[in-house]
PDB file of N, CA and C in Angstrom:
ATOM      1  N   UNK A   1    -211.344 -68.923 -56.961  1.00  0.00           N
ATOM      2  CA  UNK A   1    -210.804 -67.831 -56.184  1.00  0.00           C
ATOM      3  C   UNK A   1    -211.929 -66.853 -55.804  1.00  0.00           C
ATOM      4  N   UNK A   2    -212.039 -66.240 -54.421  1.00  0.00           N
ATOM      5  CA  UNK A   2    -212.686 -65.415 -54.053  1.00  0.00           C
ATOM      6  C   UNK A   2    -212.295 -64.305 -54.545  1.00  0.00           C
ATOM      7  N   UNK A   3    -212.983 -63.304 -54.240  1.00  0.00           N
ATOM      8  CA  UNK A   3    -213.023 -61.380 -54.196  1.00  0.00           C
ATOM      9  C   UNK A   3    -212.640 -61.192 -52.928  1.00  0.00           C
ATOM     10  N   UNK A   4    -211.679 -59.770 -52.610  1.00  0.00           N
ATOM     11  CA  UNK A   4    -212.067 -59.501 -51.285  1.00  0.00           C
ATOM     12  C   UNK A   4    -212.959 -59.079 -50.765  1.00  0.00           C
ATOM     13  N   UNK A   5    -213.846 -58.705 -51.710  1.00  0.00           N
ATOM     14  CA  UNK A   5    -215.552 -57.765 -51.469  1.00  0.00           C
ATOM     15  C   UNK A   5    -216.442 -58.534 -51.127  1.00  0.00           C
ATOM     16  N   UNK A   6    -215.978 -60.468 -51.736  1.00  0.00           N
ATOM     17  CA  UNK A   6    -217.147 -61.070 -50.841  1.00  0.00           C
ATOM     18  C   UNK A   6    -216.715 -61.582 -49.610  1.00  0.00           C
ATOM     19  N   UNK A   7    -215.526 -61.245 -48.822  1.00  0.00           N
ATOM     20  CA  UNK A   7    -215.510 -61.966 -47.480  1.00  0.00           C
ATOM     21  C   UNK A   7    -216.037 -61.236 -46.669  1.00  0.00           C
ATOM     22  N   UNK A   8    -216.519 -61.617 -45.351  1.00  0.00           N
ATOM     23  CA  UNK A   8    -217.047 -61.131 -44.698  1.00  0.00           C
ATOM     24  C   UNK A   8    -216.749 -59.926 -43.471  1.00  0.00           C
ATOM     25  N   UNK A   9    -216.889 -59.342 -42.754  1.00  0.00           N
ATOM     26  CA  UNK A   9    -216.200 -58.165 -41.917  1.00  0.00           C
ATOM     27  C   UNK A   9    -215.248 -58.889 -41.202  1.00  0.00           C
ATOM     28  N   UNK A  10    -215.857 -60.685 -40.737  1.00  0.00           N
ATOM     29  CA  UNK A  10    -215.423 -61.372 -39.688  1.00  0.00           C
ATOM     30  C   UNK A  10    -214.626 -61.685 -39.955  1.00  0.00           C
ATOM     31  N   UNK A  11    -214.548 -62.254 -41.414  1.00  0.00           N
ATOM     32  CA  UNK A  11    -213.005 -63.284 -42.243  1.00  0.00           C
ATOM     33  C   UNK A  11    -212.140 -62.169 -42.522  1.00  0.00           C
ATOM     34  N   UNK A  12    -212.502 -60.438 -43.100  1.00  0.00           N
ATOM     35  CA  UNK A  12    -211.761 -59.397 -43.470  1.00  0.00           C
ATOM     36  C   UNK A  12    -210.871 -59.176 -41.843  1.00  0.00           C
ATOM     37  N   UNK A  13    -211.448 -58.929 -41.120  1.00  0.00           N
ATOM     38  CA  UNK A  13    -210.836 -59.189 -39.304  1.00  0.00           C
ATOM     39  C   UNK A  13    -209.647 -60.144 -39.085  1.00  0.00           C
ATOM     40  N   UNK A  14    -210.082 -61.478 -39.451  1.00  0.00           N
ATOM     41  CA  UNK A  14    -209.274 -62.755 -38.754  1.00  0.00           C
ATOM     42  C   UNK A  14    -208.007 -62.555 -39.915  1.00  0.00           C
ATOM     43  N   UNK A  15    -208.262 -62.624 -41.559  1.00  0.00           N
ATOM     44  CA  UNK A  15    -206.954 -62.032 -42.259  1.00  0.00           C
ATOM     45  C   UNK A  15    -206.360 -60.956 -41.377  1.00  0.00           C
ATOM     46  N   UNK A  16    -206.817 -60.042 -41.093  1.00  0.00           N
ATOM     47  CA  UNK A  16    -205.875 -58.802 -40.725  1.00  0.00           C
ATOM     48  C   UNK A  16    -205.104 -59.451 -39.469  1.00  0.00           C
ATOM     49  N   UNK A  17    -205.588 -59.798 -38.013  1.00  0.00           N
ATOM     50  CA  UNK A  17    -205.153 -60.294 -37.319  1.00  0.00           C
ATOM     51  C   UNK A  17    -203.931 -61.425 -37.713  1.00  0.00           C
ATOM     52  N   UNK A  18    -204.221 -62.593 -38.131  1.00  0.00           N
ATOM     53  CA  UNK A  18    -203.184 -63.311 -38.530  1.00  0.00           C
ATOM     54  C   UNK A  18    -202.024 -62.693 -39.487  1.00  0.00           C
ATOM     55  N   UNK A  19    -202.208 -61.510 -40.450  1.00  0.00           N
ATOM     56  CA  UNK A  19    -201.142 -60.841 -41.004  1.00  0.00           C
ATOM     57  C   UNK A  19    -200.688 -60.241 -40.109  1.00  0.00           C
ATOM     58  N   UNK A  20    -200.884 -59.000 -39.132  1.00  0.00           N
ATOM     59  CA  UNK A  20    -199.933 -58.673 -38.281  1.00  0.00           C
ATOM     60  C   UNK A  20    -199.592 -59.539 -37.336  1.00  0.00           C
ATOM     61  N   UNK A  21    -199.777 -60.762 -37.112  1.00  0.00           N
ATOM     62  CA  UNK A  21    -199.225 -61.430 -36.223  1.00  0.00           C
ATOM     63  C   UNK A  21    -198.004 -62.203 -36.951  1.00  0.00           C
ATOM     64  N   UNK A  22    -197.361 -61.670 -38.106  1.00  0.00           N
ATOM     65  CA  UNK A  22    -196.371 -62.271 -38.834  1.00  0.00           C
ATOM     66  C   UNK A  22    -196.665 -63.213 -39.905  1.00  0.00           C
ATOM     67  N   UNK A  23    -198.004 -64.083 -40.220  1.00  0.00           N
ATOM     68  CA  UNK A  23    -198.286 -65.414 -40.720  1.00  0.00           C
ATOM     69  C   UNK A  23    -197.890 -64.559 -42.194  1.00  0.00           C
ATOM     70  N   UNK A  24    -197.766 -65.313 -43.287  1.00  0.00           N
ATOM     71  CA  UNK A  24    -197.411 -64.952 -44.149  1.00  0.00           C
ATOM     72  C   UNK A  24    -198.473 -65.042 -45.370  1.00  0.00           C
ATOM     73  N   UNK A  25    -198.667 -63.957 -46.229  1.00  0.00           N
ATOM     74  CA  UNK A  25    -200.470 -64.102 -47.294  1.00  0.00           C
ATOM     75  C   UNK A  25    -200.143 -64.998 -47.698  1.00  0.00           C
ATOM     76  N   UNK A  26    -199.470 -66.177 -48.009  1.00  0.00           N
ATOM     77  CA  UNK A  26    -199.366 -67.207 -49.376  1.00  0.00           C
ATOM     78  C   UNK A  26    -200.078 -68.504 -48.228  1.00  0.00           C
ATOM     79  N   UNK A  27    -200.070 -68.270 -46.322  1.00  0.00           N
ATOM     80  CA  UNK A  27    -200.354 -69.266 -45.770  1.00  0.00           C
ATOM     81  C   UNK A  27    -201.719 -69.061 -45.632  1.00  0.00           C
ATOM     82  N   UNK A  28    -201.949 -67.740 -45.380  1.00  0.00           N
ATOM     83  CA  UNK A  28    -203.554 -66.934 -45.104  1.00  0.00           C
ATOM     84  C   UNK A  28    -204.704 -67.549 -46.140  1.00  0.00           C
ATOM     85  N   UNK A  29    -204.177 -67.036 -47.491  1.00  0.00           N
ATOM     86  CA  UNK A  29    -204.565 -67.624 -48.874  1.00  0.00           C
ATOM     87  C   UNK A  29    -205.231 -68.459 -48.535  1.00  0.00           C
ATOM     88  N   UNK A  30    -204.383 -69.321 -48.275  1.00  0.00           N
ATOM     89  CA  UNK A  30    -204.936 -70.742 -48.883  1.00  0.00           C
ATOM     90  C   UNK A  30    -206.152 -71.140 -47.966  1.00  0.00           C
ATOM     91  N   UNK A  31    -206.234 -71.059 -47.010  1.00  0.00           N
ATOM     92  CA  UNK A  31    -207.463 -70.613 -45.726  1.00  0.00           C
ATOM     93  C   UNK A  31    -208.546 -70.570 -46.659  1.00  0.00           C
ATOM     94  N   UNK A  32    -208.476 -69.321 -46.793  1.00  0.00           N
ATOM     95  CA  UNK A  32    -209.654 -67.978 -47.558  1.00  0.00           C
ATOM     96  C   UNK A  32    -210.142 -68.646 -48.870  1.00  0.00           C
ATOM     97  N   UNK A  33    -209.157 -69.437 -49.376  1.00  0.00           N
ATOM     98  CA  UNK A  33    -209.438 -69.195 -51.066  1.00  0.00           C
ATOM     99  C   UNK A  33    -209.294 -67.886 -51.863  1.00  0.00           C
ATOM    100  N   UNK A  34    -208.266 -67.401 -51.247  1.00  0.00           N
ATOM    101  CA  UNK A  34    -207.285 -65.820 -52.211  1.00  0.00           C
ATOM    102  C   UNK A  34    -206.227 -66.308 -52.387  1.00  0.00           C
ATOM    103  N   UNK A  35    -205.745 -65.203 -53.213  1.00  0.00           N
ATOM    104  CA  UNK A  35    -204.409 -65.059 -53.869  1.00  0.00           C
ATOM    105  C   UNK A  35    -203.489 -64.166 -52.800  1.00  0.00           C
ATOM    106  N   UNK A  36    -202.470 -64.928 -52.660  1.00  0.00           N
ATOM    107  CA  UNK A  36    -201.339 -64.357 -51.259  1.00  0.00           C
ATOM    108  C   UNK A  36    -201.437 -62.695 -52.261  1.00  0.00           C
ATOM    109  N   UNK A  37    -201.458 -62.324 -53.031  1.00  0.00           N
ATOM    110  CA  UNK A  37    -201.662 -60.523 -53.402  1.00  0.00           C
ATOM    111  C   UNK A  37    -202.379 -59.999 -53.237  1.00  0.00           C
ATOM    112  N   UNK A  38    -203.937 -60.615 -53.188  1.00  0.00           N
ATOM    113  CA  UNK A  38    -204.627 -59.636 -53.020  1.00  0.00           C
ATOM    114  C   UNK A  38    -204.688 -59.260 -51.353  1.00  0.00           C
ATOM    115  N   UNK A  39    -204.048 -60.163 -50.026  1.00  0.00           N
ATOM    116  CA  UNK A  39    -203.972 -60.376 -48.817  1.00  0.00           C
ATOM    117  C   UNK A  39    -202.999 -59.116 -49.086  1.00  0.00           C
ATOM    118  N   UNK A  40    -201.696 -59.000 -49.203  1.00  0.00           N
ATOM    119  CA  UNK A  40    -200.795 -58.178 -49.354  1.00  0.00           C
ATOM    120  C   UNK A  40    -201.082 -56.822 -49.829  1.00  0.00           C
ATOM    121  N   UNK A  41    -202.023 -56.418 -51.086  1.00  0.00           N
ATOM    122  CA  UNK A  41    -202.517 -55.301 -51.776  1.00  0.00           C
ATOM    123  C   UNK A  41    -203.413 -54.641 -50.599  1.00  0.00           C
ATOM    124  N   UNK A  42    -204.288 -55.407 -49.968  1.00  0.00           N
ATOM    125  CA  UNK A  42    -205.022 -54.860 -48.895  1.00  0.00           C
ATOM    126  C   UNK A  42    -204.244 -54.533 -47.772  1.00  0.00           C
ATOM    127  N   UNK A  43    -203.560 -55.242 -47.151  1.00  0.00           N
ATOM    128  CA  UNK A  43    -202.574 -54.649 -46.536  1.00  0.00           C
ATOM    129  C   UNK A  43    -201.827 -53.605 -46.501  1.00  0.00           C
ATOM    130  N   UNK A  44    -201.524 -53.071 -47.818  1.00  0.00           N
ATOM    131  CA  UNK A  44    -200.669 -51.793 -48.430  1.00  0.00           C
ATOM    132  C   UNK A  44    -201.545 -50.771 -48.340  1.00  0.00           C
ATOM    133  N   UNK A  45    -202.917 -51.471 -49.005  1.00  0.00           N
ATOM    134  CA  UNK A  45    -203.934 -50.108 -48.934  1.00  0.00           C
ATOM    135  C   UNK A  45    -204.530 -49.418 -47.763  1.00  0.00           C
ATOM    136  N   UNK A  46    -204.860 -50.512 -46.833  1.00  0.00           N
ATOM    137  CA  UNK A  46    -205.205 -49.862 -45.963  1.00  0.00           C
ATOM    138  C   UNK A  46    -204.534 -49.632 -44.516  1.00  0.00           C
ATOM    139  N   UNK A  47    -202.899 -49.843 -44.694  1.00  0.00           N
ATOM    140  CA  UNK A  47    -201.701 -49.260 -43.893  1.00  0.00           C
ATOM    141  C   UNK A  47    -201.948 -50.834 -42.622  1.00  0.00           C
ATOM    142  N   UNK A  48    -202.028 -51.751 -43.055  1.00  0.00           N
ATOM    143  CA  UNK A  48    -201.677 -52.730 -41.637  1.00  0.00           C
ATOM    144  C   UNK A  48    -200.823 -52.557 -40.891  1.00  0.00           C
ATOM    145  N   UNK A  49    -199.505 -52.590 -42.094  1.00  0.00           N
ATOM    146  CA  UNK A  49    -198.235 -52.805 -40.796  1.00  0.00           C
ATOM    147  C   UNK A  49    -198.225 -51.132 -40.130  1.00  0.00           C
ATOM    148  N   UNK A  50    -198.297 -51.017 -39.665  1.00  0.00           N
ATOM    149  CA  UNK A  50    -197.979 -49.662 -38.306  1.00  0.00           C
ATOM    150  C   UNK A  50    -197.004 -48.890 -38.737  1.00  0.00           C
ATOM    151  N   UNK A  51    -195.565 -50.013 -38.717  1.00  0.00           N
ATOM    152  CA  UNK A  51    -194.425 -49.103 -38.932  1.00  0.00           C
ATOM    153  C   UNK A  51    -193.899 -49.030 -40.273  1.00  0.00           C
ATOM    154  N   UNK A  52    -194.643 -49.135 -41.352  1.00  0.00           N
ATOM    155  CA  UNK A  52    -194.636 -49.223 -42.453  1.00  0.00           C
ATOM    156  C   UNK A  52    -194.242 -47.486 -42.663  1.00  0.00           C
ATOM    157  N   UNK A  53    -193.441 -47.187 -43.908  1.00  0.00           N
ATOM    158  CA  UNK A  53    -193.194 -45.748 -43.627  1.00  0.00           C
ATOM    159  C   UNK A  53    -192.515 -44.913 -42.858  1.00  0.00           C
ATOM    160  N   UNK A  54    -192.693 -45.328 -41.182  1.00  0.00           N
ATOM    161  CA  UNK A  54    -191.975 -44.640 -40.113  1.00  0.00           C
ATOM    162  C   UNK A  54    -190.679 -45.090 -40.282  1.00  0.00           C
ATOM    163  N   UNK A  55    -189.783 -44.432 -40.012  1.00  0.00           N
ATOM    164  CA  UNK A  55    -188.466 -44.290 -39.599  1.00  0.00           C
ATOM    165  C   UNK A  55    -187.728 -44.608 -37.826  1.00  0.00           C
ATOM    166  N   UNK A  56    -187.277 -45.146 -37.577  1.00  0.00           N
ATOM    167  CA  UNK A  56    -186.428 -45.319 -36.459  1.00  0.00           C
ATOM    168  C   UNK A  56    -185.356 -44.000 -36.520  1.00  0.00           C
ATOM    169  N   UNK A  57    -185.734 -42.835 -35.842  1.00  0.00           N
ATOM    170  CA  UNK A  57    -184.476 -42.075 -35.494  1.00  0.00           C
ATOM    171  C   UNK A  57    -183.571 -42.694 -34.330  1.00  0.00           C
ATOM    172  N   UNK A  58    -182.560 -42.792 -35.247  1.00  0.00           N
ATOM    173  CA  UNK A  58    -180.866 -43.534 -34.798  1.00  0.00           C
ATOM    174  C   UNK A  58    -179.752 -41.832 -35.017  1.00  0.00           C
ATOM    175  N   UNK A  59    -178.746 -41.710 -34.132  1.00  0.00           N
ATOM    176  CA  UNK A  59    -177.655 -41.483 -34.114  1.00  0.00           C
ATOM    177  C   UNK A  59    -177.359 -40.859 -35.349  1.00  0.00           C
ATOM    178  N   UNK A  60    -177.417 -41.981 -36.573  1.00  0.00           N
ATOM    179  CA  UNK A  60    -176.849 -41.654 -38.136  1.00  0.00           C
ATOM    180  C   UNK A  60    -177.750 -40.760 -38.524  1.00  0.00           C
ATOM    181  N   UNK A  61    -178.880 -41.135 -38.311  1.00  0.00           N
ATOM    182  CA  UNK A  61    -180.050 -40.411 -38.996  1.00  0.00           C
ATOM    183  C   UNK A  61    -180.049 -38.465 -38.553  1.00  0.00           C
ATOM    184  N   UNK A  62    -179.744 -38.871 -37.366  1.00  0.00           N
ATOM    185  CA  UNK A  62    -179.616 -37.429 -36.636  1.00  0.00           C
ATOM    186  C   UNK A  62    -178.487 -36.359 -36.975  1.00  0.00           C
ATOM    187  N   UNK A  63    -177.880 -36.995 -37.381  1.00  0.00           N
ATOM    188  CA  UNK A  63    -176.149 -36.523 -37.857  1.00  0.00           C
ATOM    189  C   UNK A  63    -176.130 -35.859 -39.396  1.00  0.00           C
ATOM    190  N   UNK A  64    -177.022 -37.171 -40.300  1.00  0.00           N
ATOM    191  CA  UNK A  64    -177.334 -36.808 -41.335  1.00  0.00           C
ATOM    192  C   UNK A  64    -177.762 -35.333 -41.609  1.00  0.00           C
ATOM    193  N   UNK A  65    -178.943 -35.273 -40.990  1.00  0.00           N
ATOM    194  CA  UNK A  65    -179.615 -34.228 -41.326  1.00  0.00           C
ATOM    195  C   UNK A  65    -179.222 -32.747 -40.560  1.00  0.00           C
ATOM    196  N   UNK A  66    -178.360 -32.877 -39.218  1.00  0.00           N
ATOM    197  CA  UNK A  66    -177.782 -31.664 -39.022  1.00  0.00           C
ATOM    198  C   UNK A  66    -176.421 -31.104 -40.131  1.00  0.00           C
ATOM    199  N   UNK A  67    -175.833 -32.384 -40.879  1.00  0.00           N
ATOM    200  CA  UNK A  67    -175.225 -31.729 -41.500  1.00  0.00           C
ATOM    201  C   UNK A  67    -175.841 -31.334 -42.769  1.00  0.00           C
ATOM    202  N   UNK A  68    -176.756 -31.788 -42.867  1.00  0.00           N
ATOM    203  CA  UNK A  68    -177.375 -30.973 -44.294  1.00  0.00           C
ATOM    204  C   UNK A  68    -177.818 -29.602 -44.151  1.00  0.00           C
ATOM    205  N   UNK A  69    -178.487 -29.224 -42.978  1.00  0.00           N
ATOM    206  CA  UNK A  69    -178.966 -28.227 -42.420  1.00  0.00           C
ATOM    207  C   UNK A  69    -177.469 -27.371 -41.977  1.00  0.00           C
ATOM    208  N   UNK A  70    -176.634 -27.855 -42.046  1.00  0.00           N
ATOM    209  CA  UNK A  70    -175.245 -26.754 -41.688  1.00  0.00           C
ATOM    210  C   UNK A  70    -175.126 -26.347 -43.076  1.00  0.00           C
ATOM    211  N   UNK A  71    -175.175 -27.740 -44.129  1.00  0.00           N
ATOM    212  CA  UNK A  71    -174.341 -27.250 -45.511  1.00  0.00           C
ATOM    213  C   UNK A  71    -175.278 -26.078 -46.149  1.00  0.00           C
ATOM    214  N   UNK A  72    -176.869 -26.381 -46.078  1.00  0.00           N
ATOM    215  CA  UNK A  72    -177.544 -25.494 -46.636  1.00  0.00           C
ATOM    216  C   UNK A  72    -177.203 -23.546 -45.891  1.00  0.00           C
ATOM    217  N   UNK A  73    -176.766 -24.096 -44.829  1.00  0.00           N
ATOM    218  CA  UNK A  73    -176.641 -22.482 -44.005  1.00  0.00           C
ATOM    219  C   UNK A  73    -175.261 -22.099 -44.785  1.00  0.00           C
ATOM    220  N   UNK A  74    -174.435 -22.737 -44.752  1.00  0.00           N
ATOM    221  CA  UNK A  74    -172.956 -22.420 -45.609  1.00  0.00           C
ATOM    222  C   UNK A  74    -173.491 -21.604 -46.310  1.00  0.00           C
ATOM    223  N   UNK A  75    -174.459 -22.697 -47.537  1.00  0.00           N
ATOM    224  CA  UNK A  75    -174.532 -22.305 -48.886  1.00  0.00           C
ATOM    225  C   UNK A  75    -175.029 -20.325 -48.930  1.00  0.00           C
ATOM    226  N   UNK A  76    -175.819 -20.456 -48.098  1.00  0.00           N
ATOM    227  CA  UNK A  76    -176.863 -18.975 -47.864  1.00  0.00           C
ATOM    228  C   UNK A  76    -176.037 -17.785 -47.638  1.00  0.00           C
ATOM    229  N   UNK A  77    -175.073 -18.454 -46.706  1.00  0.00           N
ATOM    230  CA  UNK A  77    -174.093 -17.249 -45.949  1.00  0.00           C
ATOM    231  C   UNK A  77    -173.076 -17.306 -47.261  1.00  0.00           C
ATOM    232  N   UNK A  78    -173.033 -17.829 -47.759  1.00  0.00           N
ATOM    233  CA  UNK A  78    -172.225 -17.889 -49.162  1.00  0.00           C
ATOM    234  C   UNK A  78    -172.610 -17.155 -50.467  1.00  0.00           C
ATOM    235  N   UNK A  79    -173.858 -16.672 -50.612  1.00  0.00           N
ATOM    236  CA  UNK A  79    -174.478 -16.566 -51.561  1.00  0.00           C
ATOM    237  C   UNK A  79    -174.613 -15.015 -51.161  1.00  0.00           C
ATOM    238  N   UNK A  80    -174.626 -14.887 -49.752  1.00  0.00           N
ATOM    239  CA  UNK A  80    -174.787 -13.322 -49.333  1.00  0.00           C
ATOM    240  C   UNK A  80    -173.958 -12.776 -49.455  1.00  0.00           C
ATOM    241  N   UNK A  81    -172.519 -13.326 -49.271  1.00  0.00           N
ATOM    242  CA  UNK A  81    -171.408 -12.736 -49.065  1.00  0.00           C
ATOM    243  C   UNK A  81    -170.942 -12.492 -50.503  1.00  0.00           C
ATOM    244  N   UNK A  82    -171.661 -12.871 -51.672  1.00  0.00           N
ATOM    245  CA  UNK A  82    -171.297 -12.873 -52.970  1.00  0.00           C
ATOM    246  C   UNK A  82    -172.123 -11.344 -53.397  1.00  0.00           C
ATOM    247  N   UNK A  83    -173.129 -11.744 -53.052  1.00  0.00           N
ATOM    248  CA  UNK A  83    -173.628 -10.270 -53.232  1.00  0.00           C
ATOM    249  C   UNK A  83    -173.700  -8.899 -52.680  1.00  0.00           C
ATOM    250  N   UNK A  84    -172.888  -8.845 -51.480  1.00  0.00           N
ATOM    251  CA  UNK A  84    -172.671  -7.841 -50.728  1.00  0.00           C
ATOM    252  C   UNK A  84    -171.148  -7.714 -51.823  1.00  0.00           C
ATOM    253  N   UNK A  85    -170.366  -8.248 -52.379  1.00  0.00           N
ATOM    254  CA  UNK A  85    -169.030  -8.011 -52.639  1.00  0.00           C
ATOM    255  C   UNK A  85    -169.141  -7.238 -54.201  1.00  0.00           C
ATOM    256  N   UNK A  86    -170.450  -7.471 -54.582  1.00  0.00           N
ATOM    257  CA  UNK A  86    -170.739  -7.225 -56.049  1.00  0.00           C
ATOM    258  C   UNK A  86    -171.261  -5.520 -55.854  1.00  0.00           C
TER     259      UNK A  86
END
């Protein structure tokens, strides 16, 4: 088994390319002479997939969070009205 420290910029390149093009590390691997994890660990580390993290704002998502942002205003106007009565 290789390191990833000894492949080269060119082979570190052609992995990255063939991972975002969908191929899967366990097929990459075997190429290289790595372990489909350490293909994957590098991947994680240095953010390949794009939309890794990001969110798709949808409809639900949007709904969600205005009603949280109403309940928290409730809560405030609630909390005032407790202490103006005291």
């Amino acid at each position: 088994m290789r390191k990833w420290s000894e492949l080269s910029e060119k082979e570190q390149e052609q992995i990255k390319k063939r991972y975002l093009a969908g191929e899967s590390p366990s097929e990459i691997a075997k190429d290289y002479n790595l372990k489909p994890k350490q293909i994957s660990d590098q991947a994680y580390r240095k953010k390949w997939n794009v939309n890794m993290g990001t969110k798709k704002t949808t409809k639900k998502t949007t709904k969600k969070a205005a009603k949280k942002t109403t309940k928290k205003a409730d809560k405030k106007t609630a909390k005032k009205s407790k202490k103006t009565k005291k």
